[in-house]
N, C-alpha and C. Protein backbone atom coordinates (compact mmCIF):
# COMPACT_ATOMS: atom_id res chain seq x y z
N UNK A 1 76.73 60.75 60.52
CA UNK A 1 77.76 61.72 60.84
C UNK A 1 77.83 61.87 62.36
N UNK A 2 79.17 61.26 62.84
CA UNK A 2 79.38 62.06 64.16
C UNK A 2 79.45 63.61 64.55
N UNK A 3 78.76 63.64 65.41
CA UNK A 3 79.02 65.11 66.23
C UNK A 3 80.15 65.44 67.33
N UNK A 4 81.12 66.20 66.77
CA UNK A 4 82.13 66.20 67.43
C UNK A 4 82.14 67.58 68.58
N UNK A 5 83.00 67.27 69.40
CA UNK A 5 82.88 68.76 70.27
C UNK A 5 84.36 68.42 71.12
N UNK A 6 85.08 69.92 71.40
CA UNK A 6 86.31 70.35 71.80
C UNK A 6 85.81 70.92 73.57
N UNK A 7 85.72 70.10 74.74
CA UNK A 7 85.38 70.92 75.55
C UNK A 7 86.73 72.00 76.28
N UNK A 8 86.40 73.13 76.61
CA UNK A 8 87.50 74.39 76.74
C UNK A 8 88.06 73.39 78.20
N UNK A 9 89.29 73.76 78.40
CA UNK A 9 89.72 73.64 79.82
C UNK A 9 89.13 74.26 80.69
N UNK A 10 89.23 73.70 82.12
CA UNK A 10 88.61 75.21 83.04
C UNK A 10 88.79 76.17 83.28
N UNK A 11 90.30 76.40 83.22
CA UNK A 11 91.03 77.68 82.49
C UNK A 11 90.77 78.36 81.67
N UNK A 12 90.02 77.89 80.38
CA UNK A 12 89.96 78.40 79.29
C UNK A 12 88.47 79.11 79.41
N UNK A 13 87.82 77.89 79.94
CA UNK A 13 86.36 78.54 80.15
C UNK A 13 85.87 79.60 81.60
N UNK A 14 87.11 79.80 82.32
CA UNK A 14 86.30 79.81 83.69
C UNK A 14 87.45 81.40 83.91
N UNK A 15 88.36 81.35 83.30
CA UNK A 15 89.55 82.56 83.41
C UNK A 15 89.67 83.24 81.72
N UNK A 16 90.27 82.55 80.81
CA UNK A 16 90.41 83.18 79.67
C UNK A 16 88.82 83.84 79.17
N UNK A 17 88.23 82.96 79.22
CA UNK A 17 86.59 83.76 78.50
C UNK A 17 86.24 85.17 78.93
N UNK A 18 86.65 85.16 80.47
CA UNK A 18 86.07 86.19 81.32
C UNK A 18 87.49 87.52 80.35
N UNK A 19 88.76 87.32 80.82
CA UNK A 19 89.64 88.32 80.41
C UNK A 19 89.08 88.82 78.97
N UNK A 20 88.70 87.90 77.78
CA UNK A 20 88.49 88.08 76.88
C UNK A 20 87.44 88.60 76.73
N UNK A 21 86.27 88.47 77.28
CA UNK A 21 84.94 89.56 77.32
C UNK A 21 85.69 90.92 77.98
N UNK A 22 86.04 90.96 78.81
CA UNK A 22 86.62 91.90 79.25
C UNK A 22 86.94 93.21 78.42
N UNK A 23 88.06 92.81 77.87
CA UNK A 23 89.39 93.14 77.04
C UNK A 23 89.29 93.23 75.39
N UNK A 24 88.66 92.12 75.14
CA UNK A 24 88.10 92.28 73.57
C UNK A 24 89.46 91.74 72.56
N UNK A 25 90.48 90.59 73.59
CA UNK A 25 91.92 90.03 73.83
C UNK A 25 91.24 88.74 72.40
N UNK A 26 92.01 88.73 71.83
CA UNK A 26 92.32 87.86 70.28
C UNK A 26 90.92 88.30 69.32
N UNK A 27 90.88 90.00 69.39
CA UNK A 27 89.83 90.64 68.22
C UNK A 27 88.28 89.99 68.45
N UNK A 28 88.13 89.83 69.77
CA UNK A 28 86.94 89.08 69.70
C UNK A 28 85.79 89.85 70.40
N UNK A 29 84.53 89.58 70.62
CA UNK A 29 83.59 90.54 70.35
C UNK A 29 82.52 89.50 71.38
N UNK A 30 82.03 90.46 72.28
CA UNK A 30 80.93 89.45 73.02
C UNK A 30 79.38 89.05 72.49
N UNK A 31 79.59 87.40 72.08
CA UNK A 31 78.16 87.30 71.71
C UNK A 31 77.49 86.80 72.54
N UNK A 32 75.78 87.06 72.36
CA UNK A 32 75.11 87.12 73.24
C UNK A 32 74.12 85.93 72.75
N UNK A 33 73.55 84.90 73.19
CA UNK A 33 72.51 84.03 72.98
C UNK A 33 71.65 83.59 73.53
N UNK A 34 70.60 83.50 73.60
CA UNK A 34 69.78 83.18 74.30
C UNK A 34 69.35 81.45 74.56
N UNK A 35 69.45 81.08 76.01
CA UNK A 35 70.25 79.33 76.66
C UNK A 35 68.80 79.00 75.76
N UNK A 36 68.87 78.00 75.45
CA UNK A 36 67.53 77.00 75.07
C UNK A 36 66.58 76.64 75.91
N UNK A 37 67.44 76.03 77.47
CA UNK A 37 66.17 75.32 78.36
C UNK A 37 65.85 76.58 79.17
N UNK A 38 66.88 77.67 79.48
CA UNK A 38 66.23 78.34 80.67
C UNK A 38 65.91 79.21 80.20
N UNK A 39 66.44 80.00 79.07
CA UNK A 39 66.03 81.44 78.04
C UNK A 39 66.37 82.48 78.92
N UNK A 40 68.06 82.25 79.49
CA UNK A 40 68.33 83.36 80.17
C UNK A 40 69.70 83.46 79.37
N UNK A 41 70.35 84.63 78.94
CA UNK A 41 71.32 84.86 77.94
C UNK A 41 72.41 84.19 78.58
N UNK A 42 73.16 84.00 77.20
CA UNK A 42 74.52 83.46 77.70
C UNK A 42 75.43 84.06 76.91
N UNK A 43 76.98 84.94 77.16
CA UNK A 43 77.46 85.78 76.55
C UNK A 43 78.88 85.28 76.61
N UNK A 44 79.66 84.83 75.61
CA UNK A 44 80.80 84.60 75.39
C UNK A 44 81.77 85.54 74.24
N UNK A 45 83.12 85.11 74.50
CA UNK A 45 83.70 85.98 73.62
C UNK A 45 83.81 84.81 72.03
N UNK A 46 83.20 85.94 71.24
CA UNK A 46 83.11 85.35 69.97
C UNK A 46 84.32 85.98 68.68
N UNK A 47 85.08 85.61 67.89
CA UNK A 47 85.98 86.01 67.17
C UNK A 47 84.99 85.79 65.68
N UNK A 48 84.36 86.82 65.28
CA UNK A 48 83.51 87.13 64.05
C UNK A 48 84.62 86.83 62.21
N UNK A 49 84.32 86.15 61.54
CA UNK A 49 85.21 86.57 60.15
C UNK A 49 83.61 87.24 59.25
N UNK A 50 84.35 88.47 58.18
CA UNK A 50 84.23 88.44 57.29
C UNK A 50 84.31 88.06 56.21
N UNK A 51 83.44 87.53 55.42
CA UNK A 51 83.99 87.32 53.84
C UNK A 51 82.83 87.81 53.36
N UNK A 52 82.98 88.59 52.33
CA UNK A 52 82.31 88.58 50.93
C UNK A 52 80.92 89.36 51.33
N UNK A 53 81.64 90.86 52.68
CA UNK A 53 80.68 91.67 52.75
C UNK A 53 79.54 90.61 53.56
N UNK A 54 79.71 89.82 54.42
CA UNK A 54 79.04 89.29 55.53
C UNK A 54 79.62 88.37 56.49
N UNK A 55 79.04 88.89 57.57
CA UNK A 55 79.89 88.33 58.69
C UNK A 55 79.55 86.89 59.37
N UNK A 56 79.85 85.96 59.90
CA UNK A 56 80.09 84.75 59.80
C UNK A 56 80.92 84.75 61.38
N UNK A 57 80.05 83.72 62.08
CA UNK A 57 80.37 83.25 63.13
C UNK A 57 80.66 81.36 63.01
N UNK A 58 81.73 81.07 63.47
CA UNK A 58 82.30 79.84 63.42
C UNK A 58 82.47 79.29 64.57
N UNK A 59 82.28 78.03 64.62
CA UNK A 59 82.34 77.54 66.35
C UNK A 59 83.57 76.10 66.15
N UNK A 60 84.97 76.99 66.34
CA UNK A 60 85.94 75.95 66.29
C UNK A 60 86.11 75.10 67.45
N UNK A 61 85.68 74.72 68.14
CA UNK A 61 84.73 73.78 69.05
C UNK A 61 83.88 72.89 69.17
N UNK A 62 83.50 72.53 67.65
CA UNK A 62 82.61 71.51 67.35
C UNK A 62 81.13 72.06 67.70
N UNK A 63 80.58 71.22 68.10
CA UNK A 63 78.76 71.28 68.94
C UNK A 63 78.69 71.81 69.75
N UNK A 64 78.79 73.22 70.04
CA UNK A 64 78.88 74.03 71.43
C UNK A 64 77.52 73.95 72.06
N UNK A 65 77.71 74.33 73.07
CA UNK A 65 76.38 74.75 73.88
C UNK A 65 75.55 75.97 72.82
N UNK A 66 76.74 77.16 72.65
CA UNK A 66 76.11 78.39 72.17
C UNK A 66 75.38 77.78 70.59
N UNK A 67 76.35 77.25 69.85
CA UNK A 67 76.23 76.40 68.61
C UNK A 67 74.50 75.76 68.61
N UNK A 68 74.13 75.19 70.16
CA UNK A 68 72.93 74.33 70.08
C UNK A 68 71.81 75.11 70.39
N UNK A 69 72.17 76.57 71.50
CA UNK A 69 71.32 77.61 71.69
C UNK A 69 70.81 78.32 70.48
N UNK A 70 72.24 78.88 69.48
CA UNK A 70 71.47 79.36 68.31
C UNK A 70 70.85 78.65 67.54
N UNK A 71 70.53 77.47 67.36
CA UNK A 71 69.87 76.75 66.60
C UNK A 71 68.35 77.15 66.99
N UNK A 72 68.28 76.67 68.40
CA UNK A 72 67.08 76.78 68.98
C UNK A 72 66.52 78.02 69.05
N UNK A 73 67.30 79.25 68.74
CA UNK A 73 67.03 80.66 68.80
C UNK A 73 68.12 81.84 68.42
N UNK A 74 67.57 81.65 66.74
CA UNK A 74 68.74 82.45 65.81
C UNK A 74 68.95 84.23 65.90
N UNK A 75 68.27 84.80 67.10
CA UNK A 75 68.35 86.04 67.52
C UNK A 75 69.85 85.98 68.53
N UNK A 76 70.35 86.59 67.92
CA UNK A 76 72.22 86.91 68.78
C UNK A 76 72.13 87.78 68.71
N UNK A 77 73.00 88.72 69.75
CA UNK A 77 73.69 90.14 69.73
C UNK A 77 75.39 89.89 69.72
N UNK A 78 75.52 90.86 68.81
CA UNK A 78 77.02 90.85 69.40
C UNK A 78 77.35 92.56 69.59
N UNK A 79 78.61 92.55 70.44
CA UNK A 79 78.63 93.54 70.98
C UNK A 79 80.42 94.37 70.70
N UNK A 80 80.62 95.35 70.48
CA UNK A 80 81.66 95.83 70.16
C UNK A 80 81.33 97.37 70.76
N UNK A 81 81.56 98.46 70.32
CA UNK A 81 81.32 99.73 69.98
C UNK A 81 80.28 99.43 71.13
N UNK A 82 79.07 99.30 70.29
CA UNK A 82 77.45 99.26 70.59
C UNK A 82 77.04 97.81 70.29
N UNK A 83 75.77 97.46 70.70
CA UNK A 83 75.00 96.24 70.44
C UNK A 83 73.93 96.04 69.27
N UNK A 84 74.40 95.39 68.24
CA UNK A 84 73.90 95.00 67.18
C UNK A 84 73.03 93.63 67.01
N UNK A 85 72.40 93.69 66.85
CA UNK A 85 71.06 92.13 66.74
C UNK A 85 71.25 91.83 65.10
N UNK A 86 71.15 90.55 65.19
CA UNK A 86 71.94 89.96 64.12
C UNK A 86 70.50 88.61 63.96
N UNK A 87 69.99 88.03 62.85
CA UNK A 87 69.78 86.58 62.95
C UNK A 87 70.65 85.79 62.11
N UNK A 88 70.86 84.62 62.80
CA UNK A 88 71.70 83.57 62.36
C UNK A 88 71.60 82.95 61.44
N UNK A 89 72.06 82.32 60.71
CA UNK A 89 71.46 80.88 59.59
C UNK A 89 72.76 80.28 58.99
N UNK A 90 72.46 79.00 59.94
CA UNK A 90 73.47 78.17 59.46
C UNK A 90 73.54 77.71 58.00
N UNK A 91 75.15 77.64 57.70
CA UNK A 91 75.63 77.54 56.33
C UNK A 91 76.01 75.76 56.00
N UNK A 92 74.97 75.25 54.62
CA UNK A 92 75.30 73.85 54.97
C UNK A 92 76.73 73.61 54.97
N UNK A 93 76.98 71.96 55.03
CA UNK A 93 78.35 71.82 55.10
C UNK A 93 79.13 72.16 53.41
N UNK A 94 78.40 72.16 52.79
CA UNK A 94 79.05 72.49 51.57
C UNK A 94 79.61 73.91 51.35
N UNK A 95 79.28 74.98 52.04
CA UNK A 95 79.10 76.45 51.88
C UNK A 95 80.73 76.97 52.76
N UNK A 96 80.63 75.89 53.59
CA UNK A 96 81.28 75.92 54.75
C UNK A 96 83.21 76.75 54.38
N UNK A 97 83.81 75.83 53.40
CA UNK A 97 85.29 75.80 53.32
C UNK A 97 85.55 76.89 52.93
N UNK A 98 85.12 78.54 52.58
CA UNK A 98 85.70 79.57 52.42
C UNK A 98 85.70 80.59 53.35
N UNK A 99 84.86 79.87 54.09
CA UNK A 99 84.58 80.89 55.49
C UNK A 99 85.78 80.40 55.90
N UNK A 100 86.14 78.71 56.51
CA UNK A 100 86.68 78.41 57.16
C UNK A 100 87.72 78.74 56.79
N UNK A 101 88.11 79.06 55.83
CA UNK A 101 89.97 79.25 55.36
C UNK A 101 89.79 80.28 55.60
N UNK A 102 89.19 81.79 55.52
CA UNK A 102 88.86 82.73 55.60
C UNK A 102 89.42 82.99 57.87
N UNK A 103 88.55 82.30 58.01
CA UNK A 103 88.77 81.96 59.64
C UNK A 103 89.94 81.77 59.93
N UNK A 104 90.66 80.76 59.21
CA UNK A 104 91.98 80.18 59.49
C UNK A 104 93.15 80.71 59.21
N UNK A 105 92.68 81.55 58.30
CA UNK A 105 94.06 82.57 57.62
C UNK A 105 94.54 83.60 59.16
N UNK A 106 93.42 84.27 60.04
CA UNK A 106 93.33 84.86 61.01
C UNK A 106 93.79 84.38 62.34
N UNK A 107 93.34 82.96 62.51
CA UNK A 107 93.43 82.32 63.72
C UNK A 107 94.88 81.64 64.76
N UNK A 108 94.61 81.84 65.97
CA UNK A 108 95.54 81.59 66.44
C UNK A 108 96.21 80.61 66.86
N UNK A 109 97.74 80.22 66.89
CA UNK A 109 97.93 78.81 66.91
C UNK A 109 97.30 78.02 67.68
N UNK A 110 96.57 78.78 69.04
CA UNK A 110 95.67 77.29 69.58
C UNK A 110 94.66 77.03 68.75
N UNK A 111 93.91 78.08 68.20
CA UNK A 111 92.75 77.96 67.45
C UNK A 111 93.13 76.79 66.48
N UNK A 112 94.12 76.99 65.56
CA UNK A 112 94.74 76.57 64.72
C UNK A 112 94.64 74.67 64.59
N UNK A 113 95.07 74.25 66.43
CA UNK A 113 95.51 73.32 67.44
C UNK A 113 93.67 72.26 66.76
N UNK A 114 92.60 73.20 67.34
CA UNK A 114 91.59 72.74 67.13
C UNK A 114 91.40 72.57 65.83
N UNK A 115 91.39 73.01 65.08
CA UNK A 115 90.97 72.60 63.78
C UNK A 115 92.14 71.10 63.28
N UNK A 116 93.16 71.09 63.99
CA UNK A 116 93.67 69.85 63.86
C UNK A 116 93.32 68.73 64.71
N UNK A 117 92.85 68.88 65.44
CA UNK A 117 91.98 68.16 66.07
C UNK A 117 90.04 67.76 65.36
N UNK A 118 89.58 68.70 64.62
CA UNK A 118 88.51 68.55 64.42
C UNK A 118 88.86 69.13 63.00
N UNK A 119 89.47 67.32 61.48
CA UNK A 119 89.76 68.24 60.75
C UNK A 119 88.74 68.41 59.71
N UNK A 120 87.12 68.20 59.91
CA UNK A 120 86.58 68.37 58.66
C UNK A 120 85.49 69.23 58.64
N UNK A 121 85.22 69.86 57.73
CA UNK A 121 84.26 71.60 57.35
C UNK A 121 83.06 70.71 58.51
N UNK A 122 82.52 69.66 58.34
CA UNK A 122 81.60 69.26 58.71
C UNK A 122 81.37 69.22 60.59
N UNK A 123 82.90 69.85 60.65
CA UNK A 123 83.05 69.33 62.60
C UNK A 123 82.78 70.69 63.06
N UNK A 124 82.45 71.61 62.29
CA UNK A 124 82.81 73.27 62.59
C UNK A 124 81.65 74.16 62.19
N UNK A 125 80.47 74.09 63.05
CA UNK A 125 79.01 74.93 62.58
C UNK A 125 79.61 76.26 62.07
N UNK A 126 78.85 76.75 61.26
CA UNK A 126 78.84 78.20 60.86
C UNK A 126 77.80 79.04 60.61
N UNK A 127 77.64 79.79 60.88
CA UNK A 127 76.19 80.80 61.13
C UNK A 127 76.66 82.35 60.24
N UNK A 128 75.87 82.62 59.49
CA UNK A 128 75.96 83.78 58.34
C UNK A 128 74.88 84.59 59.36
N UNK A 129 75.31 85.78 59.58
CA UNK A 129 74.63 86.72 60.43
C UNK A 129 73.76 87.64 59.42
N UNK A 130 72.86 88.14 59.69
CA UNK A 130 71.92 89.15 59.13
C UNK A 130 71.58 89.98 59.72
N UNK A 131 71.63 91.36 59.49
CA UNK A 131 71.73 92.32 60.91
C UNK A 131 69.90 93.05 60.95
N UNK A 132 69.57 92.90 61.28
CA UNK A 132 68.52 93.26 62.42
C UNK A 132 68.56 94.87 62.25
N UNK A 133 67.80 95.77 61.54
CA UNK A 133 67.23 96.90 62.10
C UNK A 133 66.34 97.31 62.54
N UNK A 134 66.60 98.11 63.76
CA UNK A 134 65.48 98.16 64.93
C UNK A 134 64.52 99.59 64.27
């Protein structure tokens, strides 16, 4: 199986990310991860779905950086309101296609753009969150 990945424009990564942490601009929510090699956080804007009474992070981007961080370290925060600690656990590829339609019913035509670009459950990690009480 190839590993596919969507890299953002510099625009996308270097101007839109920032407005969107900002702003909280296409319902999205800042997650927080901790980098793999340096173990200093890295915080992007993340667009969370629900289904089925649990929340579900999707990386329509293929093999992200964040995608390879949580692997290496399934402690995330995400942040809205207040900051919630969550652990991760990726969903195999079989589990995958109700989240993703679930995702897709929501998403926006660029989002949309990517998933036509990357068209199979298998190009699109997914992480089932578990929330963490402190």
């Amino acid at each position: 199986m190839v590993k596919r990945y969507i890299k953002p424009s510099w625009f996308f990564a270097r101007i839109f990310n920032r407005i969107a942490l900002a702003t909280g601009a296409v319902k999205s929510e800042p997650l927080t991860v901790t980098r793999r090699r340096s173990k200093v956080p890295q915080t992007i804007p993340m667009t969370p779905v629900d289904v089925d009474d649990v929340k579900y992070l999707v990386s329509v981007r293929g093999e992200t950086d964040w995608v390879k961080n949580v692997r290496a370290n399934p402690h995330v925060k995400l942040t809205k309101s207040d900051t919630t600690d969550y652990v991760a656990t990726e969903m195999p590829v079989e589990a995958r296609k109700p989240i993703l339609e679930a995702y897709k019913a929501t998403a926006s035509k660029a989002t949309a753009r990517l998933f036509r670009q990357l068209p199979e459950d298998a190009d699109h990690p997914v992480f089932a969150l578990t929330r963490l009480h402190n």
